[in-house]
Every structure is written in structure tokens, then in C-alpha cells.
C-alpha atoms as a PDB file:
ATOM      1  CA  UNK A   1      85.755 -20.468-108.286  1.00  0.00           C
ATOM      2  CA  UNK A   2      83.844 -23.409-106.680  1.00  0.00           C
ATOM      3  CA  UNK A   3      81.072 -21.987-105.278  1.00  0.00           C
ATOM      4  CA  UNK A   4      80.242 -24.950-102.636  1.00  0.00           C
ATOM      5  CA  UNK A   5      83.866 -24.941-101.494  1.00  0.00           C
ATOM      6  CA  UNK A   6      84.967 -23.177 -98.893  1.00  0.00           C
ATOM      7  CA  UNK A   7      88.813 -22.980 -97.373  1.00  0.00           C
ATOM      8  CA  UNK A   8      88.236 -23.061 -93.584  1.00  0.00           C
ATOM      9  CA  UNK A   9      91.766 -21.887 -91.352  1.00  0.00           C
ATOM     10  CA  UNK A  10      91.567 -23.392 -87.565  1.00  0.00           C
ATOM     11  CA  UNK A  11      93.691 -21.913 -84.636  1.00  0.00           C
ATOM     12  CA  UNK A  12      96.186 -19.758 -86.080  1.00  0.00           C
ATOM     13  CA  UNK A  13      98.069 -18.992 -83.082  1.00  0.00           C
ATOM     14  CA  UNK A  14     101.034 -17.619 -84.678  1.00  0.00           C
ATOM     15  CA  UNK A  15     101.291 -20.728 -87.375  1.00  0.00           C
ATOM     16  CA  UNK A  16     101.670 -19.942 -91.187  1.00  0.00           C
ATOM     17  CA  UNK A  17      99.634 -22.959 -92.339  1.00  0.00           C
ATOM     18  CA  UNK A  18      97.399 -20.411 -93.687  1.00  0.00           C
ATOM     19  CA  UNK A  19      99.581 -18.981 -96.126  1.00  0.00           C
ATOM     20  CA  UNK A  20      99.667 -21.706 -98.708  1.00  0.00           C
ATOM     21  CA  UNK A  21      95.980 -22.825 -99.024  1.00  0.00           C
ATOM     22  CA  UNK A  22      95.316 -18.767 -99.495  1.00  0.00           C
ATOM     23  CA  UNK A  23      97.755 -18.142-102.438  1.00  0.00           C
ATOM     24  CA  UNK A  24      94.804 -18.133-104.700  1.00  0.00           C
ATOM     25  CA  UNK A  25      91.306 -17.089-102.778  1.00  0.00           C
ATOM     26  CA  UNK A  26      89.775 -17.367-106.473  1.00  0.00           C
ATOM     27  CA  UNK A  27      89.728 -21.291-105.852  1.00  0.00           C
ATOM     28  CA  UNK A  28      87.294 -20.990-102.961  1.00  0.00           C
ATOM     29  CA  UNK A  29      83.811 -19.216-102.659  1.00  0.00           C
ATOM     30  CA  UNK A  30      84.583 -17.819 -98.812  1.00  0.00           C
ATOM     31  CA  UNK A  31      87.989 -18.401 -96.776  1.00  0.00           C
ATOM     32  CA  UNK A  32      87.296 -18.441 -93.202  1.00  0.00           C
ATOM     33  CA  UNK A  33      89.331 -18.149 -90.158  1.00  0.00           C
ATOM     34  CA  UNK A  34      88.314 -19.332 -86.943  1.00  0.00           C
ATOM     35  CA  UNK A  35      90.084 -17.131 -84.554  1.00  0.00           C
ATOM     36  CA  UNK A  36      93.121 -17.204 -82.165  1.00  0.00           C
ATOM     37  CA  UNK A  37      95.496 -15.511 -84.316  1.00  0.00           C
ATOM     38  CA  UNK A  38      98.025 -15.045 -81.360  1.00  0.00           C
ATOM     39  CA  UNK A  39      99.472 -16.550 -78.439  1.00  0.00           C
ATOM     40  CA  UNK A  40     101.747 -19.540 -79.852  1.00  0.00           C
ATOM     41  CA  UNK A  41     102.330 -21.961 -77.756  1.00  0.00           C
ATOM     42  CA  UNK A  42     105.886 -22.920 -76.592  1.00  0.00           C
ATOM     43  CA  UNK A  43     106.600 -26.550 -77.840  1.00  0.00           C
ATOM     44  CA  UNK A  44     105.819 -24.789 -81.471  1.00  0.00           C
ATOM     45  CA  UNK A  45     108.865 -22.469 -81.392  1.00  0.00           C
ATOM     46  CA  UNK A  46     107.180 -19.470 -82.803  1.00  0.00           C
ATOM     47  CA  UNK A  47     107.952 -15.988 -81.193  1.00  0.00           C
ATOM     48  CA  UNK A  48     105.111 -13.418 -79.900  1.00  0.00           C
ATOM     49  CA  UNK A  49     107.035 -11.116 -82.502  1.00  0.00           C
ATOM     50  CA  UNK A  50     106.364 -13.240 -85.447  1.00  0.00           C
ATOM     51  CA  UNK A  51     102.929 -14.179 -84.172  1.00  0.00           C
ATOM     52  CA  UNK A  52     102.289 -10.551 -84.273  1.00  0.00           C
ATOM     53  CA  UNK A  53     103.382 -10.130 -88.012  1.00  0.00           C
ATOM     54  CA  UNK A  54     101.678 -12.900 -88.852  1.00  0.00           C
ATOM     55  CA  UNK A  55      98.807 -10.968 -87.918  1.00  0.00           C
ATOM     56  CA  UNK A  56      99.041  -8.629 -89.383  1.00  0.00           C
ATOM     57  CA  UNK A  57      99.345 -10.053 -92.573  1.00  0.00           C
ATOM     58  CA  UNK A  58      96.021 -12.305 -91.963  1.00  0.00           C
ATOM     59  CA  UNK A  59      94.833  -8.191 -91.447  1.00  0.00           C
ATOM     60  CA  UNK A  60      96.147  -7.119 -94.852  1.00  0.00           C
ATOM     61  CA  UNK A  61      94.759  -9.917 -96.584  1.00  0.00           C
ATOM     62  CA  UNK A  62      91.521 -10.093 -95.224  1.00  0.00           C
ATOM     63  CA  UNK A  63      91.648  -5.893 -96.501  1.00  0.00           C
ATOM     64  CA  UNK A  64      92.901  -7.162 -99.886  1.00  0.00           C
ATOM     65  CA  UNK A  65      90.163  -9.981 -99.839  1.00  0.00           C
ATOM     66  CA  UNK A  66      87.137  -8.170 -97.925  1.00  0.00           C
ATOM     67  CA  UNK A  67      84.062  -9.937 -99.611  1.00  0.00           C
ATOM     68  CA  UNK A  68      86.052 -13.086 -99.915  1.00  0.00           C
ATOM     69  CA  UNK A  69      87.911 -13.383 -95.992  1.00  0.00           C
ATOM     70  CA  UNK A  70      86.013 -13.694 -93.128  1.00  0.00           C
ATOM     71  CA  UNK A  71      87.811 -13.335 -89.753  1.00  0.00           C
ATOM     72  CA  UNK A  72      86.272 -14.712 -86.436  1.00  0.00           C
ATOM     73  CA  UNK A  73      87.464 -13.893 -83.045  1.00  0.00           C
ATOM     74  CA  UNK A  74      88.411 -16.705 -80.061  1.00  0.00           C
ATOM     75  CA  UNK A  75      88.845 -16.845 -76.495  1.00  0.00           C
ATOM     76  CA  UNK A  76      92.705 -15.752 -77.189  1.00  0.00           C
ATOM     77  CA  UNK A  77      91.381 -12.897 -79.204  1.00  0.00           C
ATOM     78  CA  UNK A  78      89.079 -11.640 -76.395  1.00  0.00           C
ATOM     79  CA  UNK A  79      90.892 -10.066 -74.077  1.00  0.00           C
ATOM     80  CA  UNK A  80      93.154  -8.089 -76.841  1.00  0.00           C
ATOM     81  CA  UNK A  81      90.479  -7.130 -78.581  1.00  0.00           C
ATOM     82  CA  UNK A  82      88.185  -5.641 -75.803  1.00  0.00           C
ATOM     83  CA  UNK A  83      89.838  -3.864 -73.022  1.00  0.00           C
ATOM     84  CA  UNK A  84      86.411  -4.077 -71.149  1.00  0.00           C
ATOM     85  CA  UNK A  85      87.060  -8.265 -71.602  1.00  0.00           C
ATOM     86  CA  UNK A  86      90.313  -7.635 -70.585  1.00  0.00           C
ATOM     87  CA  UNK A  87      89.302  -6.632 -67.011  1.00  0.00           C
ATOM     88  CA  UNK A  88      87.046  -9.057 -65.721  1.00  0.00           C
ATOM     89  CA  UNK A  89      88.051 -12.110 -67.417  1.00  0.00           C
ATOM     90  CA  UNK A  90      90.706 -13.671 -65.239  1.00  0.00           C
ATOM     91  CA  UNK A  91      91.934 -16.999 -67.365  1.00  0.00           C
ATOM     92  CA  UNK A  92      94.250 -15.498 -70.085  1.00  0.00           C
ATOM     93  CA  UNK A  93      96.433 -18.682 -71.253  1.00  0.00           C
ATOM     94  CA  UNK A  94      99.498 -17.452 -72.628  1.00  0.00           C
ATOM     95  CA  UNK A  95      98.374 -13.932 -73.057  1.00  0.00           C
ATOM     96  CA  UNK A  96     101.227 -11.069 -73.784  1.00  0.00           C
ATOM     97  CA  UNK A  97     101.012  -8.667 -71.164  1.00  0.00           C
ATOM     98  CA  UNK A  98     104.286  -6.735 -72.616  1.00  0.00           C
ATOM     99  CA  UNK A  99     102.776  -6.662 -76.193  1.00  0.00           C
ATOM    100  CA  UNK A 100      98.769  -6.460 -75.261  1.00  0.00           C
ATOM    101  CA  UNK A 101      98.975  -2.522 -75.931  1.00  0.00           C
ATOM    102  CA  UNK A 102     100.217  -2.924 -79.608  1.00  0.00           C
ATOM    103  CA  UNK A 103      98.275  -5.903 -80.219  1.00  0.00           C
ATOM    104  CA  UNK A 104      95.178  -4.302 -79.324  1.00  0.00           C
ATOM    105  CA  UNK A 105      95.492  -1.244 -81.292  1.00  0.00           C
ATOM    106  CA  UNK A 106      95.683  -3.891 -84.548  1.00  0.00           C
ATOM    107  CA  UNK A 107      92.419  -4.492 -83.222  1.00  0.00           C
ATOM    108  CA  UNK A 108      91.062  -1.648 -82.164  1.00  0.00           C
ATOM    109  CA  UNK A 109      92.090  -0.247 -85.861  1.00  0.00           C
ATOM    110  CA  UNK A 110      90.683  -2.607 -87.333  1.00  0.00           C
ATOM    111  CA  UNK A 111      87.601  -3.316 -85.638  1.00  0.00           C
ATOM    112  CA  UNK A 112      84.957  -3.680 -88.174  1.00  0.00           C
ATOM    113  CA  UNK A 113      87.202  -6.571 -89.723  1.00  0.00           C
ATOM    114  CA  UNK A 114      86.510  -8.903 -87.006  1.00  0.00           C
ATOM    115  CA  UNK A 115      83.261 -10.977 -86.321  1.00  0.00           C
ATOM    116  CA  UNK A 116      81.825 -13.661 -83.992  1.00  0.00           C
ATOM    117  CA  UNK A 117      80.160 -16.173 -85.909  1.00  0.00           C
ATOM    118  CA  UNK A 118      79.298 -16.290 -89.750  1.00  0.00           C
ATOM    119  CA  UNK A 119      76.139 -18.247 -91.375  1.00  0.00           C
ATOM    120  CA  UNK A 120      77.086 -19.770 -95.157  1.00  0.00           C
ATOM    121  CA  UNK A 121      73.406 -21.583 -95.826  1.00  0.00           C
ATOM    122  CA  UNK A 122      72.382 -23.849 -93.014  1.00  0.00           C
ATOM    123  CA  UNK A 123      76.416 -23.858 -91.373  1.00  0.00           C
ATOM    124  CA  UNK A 124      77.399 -22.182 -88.261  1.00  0.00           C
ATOM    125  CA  UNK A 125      81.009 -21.030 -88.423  1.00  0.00           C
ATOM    126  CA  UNK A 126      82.288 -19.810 -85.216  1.00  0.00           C
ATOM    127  CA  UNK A 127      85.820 -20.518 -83.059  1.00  0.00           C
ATOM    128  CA  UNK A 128      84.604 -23.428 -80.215  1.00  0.00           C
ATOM    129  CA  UNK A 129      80.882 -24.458 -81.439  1.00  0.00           C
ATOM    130  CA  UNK A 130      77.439 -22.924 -80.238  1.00  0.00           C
ATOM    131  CA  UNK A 131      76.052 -24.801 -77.447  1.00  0.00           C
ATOM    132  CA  UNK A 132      72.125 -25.109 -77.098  1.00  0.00           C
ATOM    133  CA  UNK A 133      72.148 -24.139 -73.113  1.00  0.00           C
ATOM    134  CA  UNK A 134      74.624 -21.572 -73.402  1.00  0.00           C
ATOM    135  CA  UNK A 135      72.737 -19.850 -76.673  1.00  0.00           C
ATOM    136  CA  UNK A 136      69.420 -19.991 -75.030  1.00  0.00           C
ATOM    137  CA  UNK A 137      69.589 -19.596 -71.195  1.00  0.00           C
ATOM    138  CA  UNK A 138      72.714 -17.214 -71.029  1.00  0.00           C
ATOM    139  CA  UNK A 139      72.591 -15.536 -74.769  1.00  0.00           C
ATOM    140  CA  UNK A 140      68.805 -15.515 -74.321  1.00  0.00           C
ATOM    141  CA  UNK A 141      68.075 -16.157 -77.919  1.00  0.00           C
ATOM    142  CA  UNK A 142      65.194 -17.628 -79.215  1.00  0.00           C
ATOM    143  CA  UNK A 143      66.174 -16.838 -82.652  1.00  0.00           C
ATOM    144  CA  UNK A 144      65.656 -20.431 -84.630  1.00  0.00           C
ATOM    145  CA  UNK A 145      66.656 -19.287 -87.989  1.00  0.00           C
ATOM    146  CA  UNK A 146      70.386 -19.435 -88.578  1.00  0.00           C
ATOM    147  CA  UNK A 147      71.019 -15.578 -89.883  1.00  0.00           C
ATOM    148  CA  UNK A 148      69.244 -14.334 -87.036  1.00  0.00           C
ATOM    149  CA  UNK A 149      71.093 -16.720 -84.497  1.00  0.00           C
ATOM    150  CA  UNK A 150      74.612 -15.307 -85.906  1.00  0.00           C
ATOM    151  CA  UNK A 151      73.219 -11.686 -85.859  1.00  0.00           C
ATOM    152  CA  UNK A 152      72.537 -11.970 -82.002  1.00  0.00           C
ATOM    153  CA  UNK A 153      75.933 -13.581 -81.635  1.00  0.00           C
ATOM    154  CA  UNK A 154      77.236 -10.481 -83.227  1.00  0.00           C
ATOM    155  CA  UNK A 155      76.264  -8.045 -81.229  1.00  0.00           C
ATOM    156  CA  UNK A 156      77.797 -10.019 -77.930  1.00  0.00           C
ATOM    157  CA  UNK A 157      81.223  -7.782 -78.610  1.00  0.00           C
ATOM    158  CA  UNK A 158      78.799  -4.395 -78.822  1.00  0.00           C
ATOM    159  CA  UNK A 159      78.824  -4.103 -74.243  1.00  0.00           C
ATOM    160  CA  UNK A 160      79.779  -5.577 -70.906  1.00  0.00           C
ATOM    161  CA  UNK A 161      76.948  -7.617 -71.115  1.00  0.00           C
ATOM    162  CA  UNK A 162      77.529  -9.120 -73.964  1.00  0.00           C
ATOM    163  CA  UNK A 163      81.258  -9.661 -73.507  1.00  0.00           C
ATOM    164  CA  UNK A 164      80.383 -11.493 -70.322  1.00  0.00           C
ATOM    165  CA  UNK A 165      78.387 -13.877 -72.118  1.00  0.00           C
ATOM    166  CA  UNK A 166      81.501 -14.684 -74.344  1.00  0.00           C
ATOM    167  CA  UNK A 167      83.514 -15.252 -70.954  1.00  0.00           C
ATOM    168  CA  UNK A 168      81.438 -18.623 -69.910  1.00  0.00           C
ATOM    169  CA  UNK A 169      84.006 -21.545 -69.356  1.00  0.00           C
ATOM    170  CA  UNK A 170      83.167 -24.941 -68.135  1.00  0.00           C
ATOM    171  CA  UNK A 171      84.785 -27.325 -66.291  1.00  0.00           C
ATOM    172  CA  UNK A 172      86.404 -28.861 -69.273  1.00  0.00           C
ATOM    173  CA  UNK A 173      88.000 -26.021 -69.675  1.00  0.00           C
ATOM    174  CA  UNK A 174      89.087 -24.950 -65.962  1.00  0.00           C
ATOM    175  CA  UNK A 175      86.071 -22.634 -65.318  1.00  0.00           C
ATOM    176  CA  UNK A 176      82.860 -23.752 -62.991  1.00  0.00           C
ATOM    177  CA  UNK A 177      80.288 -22.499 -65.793  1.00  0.00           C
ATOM    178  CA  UNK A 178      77.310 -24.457 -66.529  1.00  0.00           C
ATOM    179  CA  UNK A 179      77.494 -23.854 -70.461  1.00  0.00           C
ATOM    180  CA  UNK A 180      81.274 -22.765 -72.010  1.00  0.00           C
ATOM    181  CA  UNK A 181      80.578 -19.977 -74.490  1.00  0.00           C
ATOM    182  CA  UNK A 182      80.948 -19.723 -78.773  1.00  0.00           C
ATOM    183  CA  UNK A 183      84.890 -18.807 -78.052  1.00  0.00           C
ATOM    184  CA  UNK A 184      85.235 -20.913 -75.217  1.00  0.00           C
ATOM    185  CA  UNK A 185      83.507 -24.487 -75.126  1.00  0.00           C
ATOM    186  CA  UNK A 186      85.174 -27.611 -75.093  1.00  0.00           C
ATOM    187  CA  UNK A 187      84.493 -30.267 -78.451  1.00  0.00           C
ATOM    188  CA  UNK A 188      83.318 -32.736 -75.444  1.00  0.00           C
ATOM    189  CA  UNK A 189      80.960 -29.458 -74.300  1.00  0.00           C
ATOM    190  CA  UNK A 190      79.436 -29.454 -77.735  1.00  0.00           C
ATOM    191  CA  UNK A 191      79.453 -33.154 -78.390  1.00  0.00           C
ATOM    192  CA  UNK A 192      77.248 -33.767 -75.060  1.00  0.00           C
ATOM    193  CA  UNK A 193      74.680 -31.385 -76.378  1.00  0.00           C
ATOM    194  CA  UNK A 194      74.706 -32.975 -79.449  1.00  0.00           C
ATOM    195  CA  UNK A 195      74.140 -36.422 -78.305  1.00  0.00           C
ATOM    196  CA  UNK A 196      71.523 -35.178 -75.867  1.00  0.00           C
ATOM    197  CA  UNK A 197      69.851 -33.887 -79.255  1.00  0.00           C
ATOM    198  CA  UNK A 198      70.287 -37.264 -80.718  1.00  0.00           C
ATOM    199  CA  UNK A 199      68.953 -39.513 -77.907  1.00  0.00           C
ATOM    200  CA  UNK A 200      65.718 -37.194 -78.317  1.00  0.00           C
ATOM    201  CA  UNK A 201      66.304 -35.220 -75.209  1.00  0.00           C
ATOM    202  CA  UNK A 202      65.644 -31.602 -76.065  1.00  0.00           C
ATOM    203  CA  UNK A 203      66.139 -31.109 -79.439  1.00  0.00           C
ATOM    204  CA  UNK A 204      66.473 -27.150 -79.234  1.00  0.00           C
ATOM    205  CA  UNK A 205      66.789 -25.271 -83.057  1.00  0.00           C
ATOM    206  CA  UNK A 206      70.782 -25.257 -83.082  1.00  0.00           C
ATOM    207  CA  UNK A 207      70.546 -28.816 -83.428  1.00  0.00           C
ATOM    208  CA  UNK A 208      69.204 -28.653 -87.077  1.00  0.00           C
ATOM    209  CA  UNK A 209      72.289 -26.770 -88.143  1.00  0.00           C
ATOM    210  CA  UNK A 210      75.641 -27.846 -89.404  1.00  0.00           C
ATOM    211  CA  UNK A 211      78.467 -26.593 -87.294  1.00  0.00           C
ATOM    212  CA  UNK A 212      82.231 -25.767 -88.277  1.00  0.00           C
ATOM    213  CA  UNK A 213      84.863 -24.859 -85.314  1.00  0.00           C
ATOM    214  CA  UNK A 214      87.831 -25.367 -83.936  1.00  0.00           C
ATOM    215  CA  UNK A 215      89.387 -24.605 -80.355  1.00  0.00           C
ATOM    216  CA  UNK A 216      90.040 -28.024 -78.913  1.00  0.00           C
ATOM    217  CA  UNK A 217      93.681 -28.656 -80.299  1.00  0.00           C
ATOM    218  CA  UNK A 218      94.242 -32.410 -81.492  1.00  0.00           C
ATOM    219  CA  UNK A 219      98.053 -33.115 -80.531  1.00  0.00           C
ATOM    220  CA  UNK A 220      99.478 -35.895 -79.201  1.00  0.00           C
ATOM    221  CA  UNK A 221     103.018 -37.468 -79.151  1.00  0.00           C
ATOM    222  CA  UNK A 222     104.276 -39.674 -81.676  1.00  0.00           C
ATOM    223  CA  UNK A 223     106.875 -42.565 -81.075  1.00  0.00           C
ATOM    224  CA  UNK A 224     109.703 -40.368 -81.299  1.00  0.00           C
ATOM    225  CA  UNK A 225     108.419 -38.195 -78.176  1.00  0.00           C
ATOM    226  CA  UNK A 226     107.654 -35.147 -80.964  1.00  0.00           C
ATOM    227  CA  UNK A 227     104.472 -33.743 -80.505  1.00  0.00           C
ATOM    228  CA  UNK A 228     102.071 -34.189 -83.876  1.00  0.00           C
ATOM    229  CA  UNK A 229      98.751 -32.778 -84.595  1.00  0.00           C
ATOM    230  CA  UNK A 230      95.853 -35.295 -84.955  1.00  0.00           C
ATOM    231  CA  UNK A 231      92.883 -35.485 -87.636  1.00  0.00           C
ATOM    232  CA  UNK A 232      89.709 -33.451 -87.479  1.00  0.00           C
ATOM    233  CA  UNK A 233      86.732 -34.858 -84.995  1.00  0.00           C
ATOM    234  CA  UNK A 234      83.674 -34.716 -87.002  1.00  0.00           C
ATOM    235  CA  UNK A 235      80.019 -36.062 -85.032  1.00  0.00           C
ATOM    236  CA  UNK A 236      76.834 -35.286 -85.357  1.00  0.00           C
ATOM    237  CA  UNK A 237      76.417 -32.435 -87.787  1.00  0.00           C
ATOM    238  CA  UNK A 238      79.473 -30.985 -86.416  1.00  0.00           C
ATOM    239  CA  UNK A 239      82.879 -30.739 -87.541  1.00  0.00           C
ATOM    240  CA  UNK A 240      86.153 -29.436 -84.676  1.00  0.00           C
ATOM    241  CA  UNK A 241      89.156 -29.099 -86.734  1.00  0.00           C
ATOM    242  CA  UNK A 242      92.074 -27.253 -84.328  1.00  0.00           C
ATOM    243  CA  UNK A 243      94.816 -29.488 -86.407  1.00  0.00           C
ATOM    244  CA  UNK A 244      97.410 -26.648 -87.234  1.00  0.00           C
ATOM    245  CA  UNK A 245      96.439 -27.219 -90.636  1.00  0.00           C
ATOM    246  CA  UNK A 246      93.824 -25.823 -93.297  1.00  0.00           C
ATOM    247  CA  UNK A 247      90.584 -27.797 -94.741  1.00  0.00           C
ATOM    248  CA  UNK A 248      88.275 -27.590 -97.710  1.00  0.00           C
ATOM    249  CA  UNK A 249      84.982 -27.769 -97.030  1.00  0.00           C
ATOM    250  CA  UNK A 250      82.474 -28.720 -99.449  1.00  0.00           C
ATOM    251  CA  UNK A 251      79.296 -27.171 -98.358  1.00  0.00           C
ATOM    252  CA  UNK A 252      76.825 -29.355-100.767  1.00  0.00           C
ATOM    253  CA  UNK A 253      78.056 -32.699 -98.840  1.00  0.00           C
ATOM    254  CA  UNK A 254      79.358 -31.426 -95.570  1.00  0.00           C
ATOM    255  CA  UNK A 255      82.631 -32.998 -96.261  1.00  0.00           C
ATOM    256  CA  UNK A 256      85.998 -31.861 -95.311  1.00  0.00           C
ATOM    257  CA  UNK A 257      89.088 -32.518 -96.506  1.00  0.00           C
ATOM    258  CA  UNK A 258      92.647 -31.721 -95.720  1.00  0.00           C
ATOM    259  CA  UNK A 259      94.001 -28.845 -98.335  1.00  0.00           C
ATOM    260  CA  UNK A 260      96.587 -30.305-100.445  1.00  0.00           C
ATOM    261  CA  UNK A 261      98.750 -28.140-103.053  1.00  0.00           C
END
């Protein structure tokens, strides 16, 4: 085991890229997931039925892996996972309304398997990026050390309140929020904080930390009129990478790198 490397899973969303780079979790010193384990979209081919048993076997290895996996939740995750989410949040892309009761009980079983954000030394792991105005003027947190700002995001799923806090979407993203939330802001959300921080406008204590997310899918089409999945958008001390594909991350240099066999 390399114990600066970590194996970090993007947008699952029913995709199997996962399996692979996680045939031997010995190789990596955490494996992370960043959420959105359901909803596929349609261009992709993949069924809500095999969505849902991919699931569940993220679930089953995550239980065979508990120290080792670590399994965040997204926007898609929300409203499945919390009923209470479910009914006041009114944007649910692609959400199964025949299969919500079945795919909430996988949650609902297996609650305590399922976390916000996670803190590995001075990096912030969570699905879509922690903005500074959402974290302090709609979170409230005033935390500025890194282990206490991921315990406060952690308790967002424990009430209403919280939950609405998770349910902040900006413009970018269809919604008329000020600041989109940890499962819910847009990479150009988080990258005009960042340069804000950078220009010397309000450098707020987020900005010190290293950030690792995904949510913002990078697809285009190629010449053939296929659609293809683009590279990873690193900036500032941030790194977005919703590719349908896994990366290593090398914690020591903050470098990431495509997992190859």
C-alpha cells in the first residue's frame, strides 16, 4: 500500500468504471467515491435496473472495505436518500419515481455508510466543491480547521435545516441561489470563488485547502457525432474530475492521474 495515494471514483451514475481500479484496494491508502451512484443518463445506455445493482455492489464493497471505502453522497443521491429532501426539493434530474421506494431503503439500510464530505490531511473531498459564501453565510461555519469544517458538513443530513442547506442551486445550475451547495455547485461556481481568493479579494479559510470533486460532467462530441468524456479541470488548489473514469491521486504532490491497469 502507498500511503500518499489515493484512488478517487467521480460520478458513478450507473457506470462500472469503478470496478477495475478497485480490484485490489491494497494498492491505495483510501478509495473514495464522490457520489451520484444512480440516475444514468440516456445517451450512456445503462438501465435504472443495472444502475441499481451497481449499487449495490459499490454497498457491498464499501461493507467488505469499511476502513478503506469512503462513500459521499450528491445532489442525485439527495432526494433518495432523505425522504424529508425528497419533499421540498423540486429539481430532481432524471430521478426514478417508480424505483425511489427500493432505492431508498438501500439507503435508509445502510445509512451510516454514507457521508458528506471527508478530510485526508489538508484535502477536502466532497461531490461539487465547498464554496466560501455558501460554507459561511448559509452553513454558518466559522470552523477554519479542515476536520472541523467536514464535521459541520456532516451533520447537514442530521434535519430539515440542514438538508435545506444541501438544496442551494445557482444559476449555473438552473436554480436562483446566491451560493450552489457541497452537492450542488457548478466547477465555474467554485472556480469564481477561487479566483476571487486569488486576486486578494476575501481570502476566507477554505481557500487554504486543497479540494477534490466532481459534479460538472466533461463530455463533448467527437468528430464522429459520439459523445466522449473530456480530461479533468484542475485550478487553483482544486481539482473537478466528473470524466466517467477513475484517478489516482497522489496526496504528497496534489497530482492526479488517470488509473491505468
Amino acid at each position: 500500500m502507498k500511503e500518499n495515494m489515493i484512488l478517487v471514483c467521480g460520478d458513478i451514475h450507473g457506470r462500472k468504471f469503478w470496478k477495475k481500479p478497485c480490484e485490489n484496494p491494497n494498492k491505495y491508502d483510501k478509495i473514495i467515491f464522490l457520489g451520484d451512484y444512480l440516475d444514468p443518463y440516456d445517451f450512456e445506455k445503462i438501465s435504472v435496473r443495472d444502475a441499481i445493482e451497481n449499487f449495490k455492489e459499490i454497498i457491498d464493497f464499501k461493507k467488505n472495505n469499511m476502513e478503506k471505502v469512503i462513500l459521499l453522497i450528491g445532489n442525485h443521491d439527495c432526494p433518495y436518500y432523505s425522504d424529508i429532501y425528497f419533499s421540498f426539493s423540486s429539481w430532481h434530474c432524471r430521478h426514478s419515481t417508480w424505483n425511489h421506494k427500493e432505492i431508498h431503503k438501500l439507503f435508509a439500510d445502510n445509512i451510516d455508510l454514507f457521508q458528506i464530505a471527508y478530510a485526508y490531511g489538508d484535502i477536502l473531498f466532497t461531490h461539487a466543491g465547498v464554496e466560501s459564501g455558501w460554507l459561511e453565510k448559509t452553513v454558518g461555519c466559522t470552523e477554519k480547521d479542515i476536520n472541523s469544517i467536514c464535521s459541520v458538513l456532516n451533520t447537514l443530513t442530521d434535519d430539515r435545516e440542514g438538508l435545506e442547506k444541501l438544496y442551494k442551486v445557482t444559476q449555473e445550475r438552473g436554480g436562483w441561489d446566491r451560493y450552489g451547495s457541497c452537492t450542488w455547485a457548478d466547477v465555474h461556481d467554485i472556480m469564481r470563488d477561487f479566483e476571487g481568493a486569488l486576486s486578494g479579494e476575501a481570502v476566507k479559510p477554505i481557500h487554504k485547502y486543497k479540494q477534490v470533486f466532481g459534479h460538472t460532467m466533461q463530455a463533448y462530441y467527437d468528430s464522429n457525432g459520439s459523445i466522449a468524456f473530456g480530461d479533468a479541470i484542475e485550478f487553483g488548489k482544486c481539482k473537478m474530475i466528473d470524466t466517467a473514469r477513475a484517478y489516482v491521486l497522489d496526496t504528497d504532490k496534489f497530482e492526479i492521474k488517470t488509473f491505468e491497469n
